[in-house]
Structure formats: C-alpha cells, structure tokens
Protein backbone atom coordinates (compact mmCIF):
# COMPACT_ATOMS: atom_id res chain seq x y z
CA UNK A 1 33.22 80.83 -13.97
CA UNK A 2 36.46 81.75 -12.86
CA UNK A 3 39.34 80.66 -14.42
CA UNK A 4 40.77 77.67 -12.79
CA UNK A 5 44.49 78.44 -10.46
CA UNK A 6 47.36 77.68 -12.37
CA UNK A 7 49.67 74.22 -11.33
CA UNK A 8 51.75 74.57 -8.30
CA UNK A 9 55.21 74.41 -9.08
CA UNK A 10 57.16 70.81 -8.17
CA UNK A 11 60.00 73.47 -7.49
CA UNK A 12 60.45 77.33 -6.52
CA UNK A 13 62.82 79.77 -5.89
CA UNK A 14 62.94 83.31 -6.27
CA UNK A 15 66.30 85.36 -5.56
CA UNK A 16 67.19 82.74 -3.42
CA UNK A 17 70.82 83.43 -1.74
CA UNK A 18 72.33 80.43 0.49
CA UNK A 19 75.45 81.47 2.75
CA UNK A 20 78.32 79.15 3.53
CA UNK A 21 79.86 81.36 5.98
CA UNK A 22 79.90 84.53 4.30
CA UNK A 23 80.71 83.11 1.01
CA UNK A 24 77.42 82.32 -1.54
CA UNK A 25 76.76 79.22 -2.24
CA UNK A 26 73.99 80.74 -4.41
CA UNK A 27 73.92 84.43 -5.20
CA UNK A 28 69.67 85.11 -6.27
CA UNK A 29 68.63 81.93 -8.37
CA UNK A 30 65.47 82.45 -9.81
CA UNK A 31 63.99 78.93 -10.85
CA UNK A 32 60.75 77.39 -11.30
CA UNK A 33 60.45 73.38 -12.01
CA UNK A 34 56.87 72.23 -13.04
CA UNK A 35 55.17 68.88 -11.74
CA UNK A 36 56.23 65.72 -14.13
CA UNK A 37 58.84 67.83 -15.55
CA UNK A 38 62.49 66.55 -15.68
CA UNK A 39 64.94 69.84 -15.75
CA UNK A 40 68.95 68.90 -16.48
CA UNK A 41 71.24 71.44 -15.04
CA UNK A 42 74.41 71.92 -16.28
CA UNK A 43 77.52 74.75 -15.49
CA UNK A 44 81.04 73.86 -15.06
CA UNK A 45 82.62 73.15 -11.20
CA UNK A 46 82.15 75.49 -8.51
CA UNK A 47 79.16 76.87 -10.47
CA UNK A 48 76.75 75.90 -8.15
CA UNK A 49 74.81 72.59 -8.87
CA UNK A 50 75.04 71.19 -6.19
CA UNK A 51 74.66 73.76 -3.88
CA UNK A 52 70.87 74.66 -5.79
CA UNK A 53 70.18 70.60 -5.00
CA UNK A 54 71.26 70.88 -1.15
CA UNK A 55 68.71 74.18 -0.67
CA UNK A 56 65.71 71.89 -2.52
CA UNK A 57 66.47 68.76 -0.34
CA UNK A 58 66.16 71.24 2.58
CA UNK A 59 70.16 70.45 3.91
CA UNK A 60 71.39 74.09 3.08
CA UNK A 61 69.29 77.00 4.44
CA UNK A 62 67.87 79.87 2.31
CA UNK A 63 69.42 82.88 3.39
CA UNK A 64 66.95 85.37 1.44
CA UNK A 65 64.71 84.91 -0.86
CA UNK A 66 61.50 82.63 -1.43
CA UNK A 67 62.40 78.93 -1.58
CA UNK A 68 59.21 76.43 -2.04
CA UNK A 69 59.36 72.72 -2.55
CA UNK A 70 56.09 70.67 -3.47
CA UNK A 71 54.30 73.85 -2.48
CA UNK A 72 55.49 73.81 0.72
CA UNK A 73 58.30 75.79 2.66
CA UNK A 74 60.85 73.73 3.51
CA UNK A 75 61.85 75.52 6.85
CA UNK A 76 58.37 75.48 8.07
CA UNK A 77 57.44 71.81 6.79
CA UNK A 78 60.68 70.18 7.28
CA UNK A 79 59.71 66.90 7.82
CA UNK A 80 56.43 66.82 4.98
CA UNK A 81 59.17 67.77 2.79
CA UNK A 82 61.95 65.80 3.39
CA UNK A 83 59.51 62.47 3.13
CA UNK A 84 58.67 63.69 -0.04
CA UNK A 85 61.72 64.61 -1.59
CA UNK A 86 64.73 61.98 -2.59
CA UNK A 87 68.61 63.01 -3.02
CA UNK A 88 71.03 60.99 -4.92
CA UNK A 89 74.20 62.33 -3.93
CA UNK A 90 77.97 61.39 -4.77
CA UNK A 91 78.34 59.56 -1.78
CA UNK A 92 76.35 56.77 -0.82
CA UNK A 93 76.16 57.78 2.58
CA UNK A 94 75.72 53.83 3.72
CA UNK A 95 76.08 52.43 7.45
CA UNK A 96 79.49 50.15 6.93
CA UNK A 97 78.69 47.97 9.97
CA UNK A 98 74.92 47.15 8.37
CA UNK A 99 74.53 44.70 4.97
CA UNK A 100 72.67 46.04 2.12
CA UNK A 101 69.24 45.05 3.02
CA UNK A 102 69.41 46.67 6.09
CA UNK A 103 71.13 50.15 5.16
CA UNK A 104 68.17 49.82 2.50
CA UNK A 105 65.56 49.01 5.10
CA UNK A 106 66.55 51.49 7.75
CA UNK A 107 66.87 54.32 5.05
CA UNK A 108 62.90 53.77 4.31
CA UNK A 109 62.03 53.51 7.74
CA UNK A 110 63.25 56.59 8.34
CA UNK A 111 61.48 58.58 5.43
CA UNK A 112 58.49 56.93 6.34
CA UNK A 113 58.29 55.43 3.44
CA UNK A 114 56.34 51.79 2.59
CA UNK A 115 58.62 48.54 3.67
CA UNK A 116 56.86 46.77 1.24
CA UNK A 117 58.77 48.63 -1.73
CA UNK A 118 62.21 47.43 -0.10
CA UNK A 119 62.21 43.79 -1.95
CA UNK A 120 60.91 44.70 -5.25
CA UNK A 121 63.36 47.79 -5.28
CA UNK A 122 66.68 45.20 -4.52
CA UNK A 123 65.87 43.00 -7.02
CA UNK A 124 64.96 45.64 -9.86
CA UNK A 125 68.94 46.71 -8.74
CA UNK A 126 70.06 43.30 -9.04
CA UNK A 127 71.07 42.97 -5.02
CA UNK A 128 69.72 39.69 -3.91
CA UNK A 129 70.97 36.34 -2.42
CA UNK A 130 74.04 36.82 -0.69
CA UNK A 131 75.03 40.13 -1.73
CA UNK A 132 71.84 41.19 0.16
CA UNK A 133 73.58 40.25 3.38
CA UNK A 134 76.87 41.88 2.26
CA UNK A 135 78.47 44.50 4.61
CA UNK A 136 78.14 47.34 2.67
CA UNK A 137 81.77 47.87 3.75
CA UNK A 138 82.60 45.18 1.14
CA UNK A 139 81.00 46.73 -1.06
CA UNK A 140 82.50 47.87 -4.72
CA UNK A 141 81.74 51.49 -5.52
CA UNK A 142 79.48 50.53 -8.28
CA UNK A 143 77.24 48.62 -5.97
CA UNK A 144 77.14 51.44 -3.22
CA UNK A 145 75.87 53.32 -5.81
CA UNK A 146 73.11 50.44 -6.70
CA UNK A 147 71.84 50.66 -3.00
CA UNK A 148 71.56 54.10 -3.02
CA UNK A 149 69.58 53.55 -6.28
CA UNK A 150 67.83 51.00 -4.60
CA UNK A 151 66.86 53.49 -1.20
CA UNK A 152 65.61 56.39 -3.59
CA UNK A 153 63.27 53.34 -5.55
CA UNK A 154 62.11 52.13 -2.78
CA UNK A 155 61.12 56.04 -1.16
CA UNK A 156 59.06 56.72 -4.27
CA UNK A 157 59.63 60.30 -3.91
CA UNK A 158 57.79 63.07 -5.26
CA UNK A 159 61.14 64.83 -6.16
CA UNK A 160 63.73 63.58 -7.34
CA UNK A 161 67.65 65.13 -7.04
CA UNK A 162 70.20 63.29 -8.41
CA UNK A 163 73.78 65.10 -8.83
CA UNK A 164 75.66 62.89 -11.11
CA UNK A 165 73.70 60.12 -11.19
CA UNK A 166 75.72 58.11 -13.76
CA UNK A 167 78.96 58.11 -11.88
CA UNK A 168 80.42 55.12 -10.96
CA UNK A 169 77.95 53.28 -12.79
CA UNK A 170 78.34 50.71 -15.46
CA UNK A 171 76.62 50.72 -18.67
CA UNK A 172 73.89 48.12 -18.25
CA UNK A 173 73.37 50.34 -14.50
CA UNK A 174 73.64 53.53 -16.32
CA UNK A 175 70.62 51.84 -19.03
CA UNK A 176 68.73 50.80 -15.53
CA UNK A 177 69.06 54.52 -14.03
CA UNK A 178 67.79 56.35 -17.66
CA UNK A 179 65.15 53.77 -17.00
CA UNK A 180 63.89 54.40 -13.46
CA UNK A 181 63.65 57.98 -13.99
CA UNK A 182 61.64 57.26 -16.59
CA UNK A 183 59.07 55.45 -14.90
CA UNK A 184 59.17 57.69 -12.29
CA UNK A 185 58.17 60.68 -13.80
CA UNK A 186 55.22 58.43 -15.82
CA UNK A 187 53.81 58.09 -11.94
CA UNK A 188 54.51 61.77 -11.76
CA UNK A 189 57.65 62.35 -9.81
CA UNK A 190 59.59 65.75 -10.93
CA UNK A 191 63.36 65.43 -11.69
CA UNK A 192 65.94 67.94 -11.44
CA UNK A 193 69.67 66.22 -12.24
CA UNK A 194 72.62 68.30 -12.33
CA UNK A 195 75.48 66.17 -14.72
CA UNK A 196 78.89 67.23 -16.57
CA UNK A 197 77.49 64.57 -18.86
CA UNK A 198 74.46 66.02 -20.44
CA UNK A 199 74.30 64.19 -23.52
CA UNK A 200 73.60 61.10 -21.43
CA UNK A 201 70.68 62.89 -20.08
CA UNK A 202 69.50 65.35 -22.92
CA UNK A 203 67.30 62.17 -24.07
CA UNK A 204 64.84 62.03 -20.81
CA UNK A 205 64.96 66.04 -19.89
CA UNK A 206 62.39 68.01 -21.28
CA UNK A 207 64.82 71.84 -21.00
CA UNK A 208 68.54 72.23 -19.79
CA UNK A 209 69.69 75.46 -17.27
CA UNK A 210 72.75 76.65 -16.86
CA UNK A 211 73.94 77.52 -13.96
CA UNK A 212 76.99 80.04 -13.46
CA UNK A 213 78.34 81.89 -10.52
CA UNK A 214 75.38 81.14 -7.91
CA UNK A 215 72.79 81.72 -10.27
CA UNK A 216 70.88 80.27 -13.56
CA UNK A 217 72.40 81.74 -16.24
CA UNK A 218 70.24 80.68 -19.39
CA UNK A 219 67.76 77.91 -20.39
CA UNK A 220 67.07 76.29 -23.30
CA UNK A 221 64.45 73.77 -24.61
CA UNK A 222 65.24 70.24 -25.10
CA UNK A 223 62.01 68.33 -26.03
CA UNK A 224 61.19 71.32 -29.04
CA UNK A 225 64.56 72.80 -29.56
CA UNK A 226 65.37 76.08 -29.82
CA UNK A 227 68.12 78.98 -29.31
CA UNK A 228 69.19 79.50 -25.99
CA UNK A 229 67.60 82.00 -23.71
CA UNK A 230 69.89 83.73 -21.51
CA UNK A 231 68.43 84.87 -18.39
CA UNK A 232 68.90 88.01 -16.78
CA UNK A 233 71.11 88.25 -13.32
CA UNK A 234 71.13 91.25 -11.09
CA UNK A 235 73.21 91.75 -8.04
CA UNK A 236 72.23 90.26 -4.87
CA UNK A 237 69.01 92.05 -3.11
CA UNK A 238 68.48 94.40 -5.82
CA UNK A 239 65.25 94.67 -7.47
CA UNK A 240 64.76 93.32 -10.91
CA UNK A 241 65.47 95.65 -13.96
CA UNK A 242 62.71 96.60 -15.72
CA UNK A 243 64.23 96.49 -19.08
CA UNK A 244 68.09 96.57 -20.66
CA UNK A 245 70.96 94.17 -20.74
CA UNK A 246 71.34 91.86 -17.40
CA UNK A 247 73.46 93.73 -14.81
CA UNK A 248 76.98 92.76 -13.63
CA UNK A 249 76.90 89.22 -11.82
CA UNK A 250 77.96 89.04 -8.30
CA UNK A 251 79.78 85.97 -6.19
CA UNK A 252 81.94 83.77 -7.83
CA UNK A 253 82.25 79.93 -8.31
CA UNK A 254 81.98 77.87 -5.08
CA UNK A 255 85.25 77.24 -3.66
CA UNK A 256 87.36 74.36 -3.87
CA UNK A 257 87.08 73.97 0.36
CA UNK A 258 83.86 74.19 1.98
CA UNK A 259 80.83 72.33 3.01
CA UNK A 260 80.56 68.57 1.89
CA UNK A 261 78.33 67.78 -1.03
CA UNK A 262 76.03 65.07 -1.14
CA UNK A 263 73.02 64.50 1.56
CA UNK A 264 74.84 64.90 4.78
CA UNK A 265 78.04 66.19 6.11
CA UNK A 266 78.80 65.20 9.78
CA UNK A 267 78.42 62.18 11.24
CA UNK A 268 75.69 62.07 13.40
CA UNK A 269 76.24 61.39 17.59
CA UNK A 270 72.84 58.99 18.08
CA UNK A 271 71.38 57.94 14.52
CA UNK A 272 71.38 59.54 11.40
CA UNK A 273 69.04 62.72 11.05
CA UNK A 274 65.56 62.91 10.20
CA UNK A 275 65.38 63.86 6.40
CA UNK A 276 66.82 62.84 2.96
CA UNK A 277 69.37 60.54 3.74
CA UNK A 278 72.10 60.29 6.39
CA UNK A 279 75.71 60.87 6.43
CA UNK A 280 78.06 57.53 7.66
CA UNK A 281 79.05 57.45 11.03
CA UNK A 282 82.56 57.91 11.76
CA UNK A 283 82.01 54.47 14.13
CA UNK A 284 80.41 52.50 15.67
CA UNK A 285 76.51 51.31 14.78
CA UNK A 286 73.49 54.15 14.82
CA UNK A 287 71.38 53.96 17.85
CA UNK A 288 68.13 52.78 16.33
CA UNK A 289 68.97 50.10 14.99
CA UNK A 290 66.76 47.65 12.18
CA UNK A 291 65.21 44.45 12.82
CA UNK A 292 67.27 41.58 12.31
CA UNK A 293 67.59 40.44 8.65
CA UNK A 294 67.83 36.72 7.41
C-alpha cells in the first residue's frame, strides 16, 4: 500500500518577495503553517509582520515566489480564499453611518458566510440591546475592536490573522479573545498572530518565528521547549545554499511611510471589496446596502 500523502499545509510560502513599489515588503520568506496549528510571530517594527499577514489574506500580491493558502493559490482562487480566510487588523475598518449589527451583518454577507452566526457572535462579545443599534461612529475604541471580534466569530474562518489582537482591549476582552481562539482552533481553524506582546500569547501558540528584515529569521518551539533554531536567509532569487553559515540578508525594515496596514487601504467608490474585510468609506453610505435592522 502506498504510503498515505502528507497534510496540506493551512499556510505556504516559499521565497516569497512582496514589492511596495520597489521597496520589499518581504525579501524570500520561507514559511510553512500546519492545519490546527497556532504560530505567534514576533520581530520588532518595520520587520515585517504585517506585511507576511497582508500576502496570506490575499491584499498584498506575491511578487516571486510560491505563496499557497488552504492549499489553494490565492491569485488564482481569490474569492475561495478570501471566504475562507479572516483578518483582524488594527483598524476596525467599520461603516460609521451603519450601527453595529449592521456593519456586523453586512461584513458576513459579504464573505458569504452563515447569517445565522451573527446573533450568537454579538452576544458572546457582549453587544446587545441598544448598543446593537449604536452608530458605530459612537463607538469607543474598545468596542470597535469587539465588533470586529464579533465579524471574524461570526465568519468562522478557516484561517485566522490577527495582528495585535489584544490592543485596545480590556482585560476581561483580552480573557474573551485568548478564549475564542481557543475554541477555534478545537473546530480546526489555523492561527497565525503577529504581537509585540508575546507573553500574552506564548500560552495558546504551539512555536514562535521571528521575523527580521522581510524574512523569518528563526523559530523556536513553544508547546515542548527548546533552543532556538535560527533559520537560514539568502539573498533575494538566489538558490538555497547547500551547506555553511546563512548568507548576508538583503532589504531592510519596512519603512515608516508606505502602504496602510490592516485589511484595506482606500476607500472604496461603490461598496467595499469582495474579500477579507473592507476599508471605511471616506463618506457617504456603501452602495449595497443591509436590510433594515430593528
């Protein structure tokens, strides 16, 4: 009998290089993220975090290299993958002019996702009664954050990105978050967080990589620890040494100016784009607009 295939990967890349202009955003990051597993990525600012979590949500386009997400290629499955795949981002990219039950019930409607989930996923983020039918321009940053929780609960995805999840959160919401992610990957969702706070997050990860310059840098275990493994760089488009001391790292830390982090950048001229999550319009209400809530 031949032996059975090995898993596909939740997560894939292989020399991957994304461009921002000419600068890169990431400069040959090999990583590979197995099903169920929850991976914490750390590095200090500008070292590329969130630019790796952009290119898996699909928002940032691989310039080289092999980029797969749920075993499929983004670019070629945009829409499979963007269904699939949730993005907690620093902003919480809300519609000001809609209340929270509706920014939460027009975000699953657009992923596709079940409407059914929307209620249960409110309450479990404490917004109900009349904060439901809140503006979300009245909203405190804290509780932004909780409907953006609540979207990404209610989506179910099968990948999860969250770049600094605990910000702006309380420490009963912050309890909540370490909570949902937990139950999440028990259903087998895969979760890749990036954090500057890692010992919040060193409980629930099962390995930590470090990424530094554009690329991962080392890896270490978390569940069974042991000494970290630094992992080998080489410059961009060069083939992989076969043996010796990693080569001389290219690219540099992202720059203070550039592209926008979170899921999203411009706001969009008729309705937010298909995909994970939307940016806020700079006025006036999206096109397609939600049913009318009570």
């Amino acid at each position: 009998m031949a032996p059975a295939a090995p898993p596909t990967p939740a997560l894939s890349l292989r020399d991957v290089v994304a461009l921002s202009g000419r600068f890169p955003l990431l400069a040959g990051v090999d990583l590979e993220v197995g099903t169920g597993e929850v991976v914490l990525v750390e590095g200090p600012n500008g070292a590329g975090k969130t630019s790796l979590l952009r290119v898996a949500a699909g928002l940032v386009p691989v310039t080289s290299g092999r980029l797969t997400v749920l075993g499929l290629d983004p670019e070629r499955y945009r829409t499979a993958v963007r269904r699939r795949v949730g993005m907690l981002a620093h902003a919480s990219h809300l519609y000001d002019d809609l209340n929270v039950r509706e920014n939460v019930r027009f975000a699953v409607r657009a992923a596709g996702a079940d409407p059914g989930r929307i209620g249960p996923a409110c309450e479990r983020l404490g917004l109900t009664g009349r904060l439901l039918r809140t503006s979300a321009a009245k909203l405190s940053a804290g509780q932004r954050r909780r409907v953006a929780l609540a979207v990404l609960v209610a989506r179910a995805p099968d990948l999860w990105l969250l770049d600094e999840p605990h910000a702006g959160l309380d420490a009963s919401a912050r309890t909540l978050l370490d909570e949902l992610i937990g139950e999440a990957v028990a259903t087998g969702a895969t979760v890749v967080v990036a954090s500057h706070e890692p010992e919040l997050l060193e409980p629930l990860a099962d390995r930590s990589v470090t990424v530094s310059g554009g690329r991962v840098t080392g890896e270490r275990s978390i569940r069974s620890p042991v000494a970290d493994v630094p992992v080998p760089v080489r410059a961009v488009g060069s083939a992989a040494p076969a043996s010796g001391p990693p080569v001389e790292r290219v690219g540099s830390a992202e720059p203070a100016a550039g592209p926008p982090e979170g899921v999203g950048s411009a706001a969009p001229a008729a309705g937010p784009p298909e995909g994970v999550g939307s940016a806020e319009p700079a006025a006036g209400p999206p096109v397609e607009r939600v049913a009318h809530v009570a």
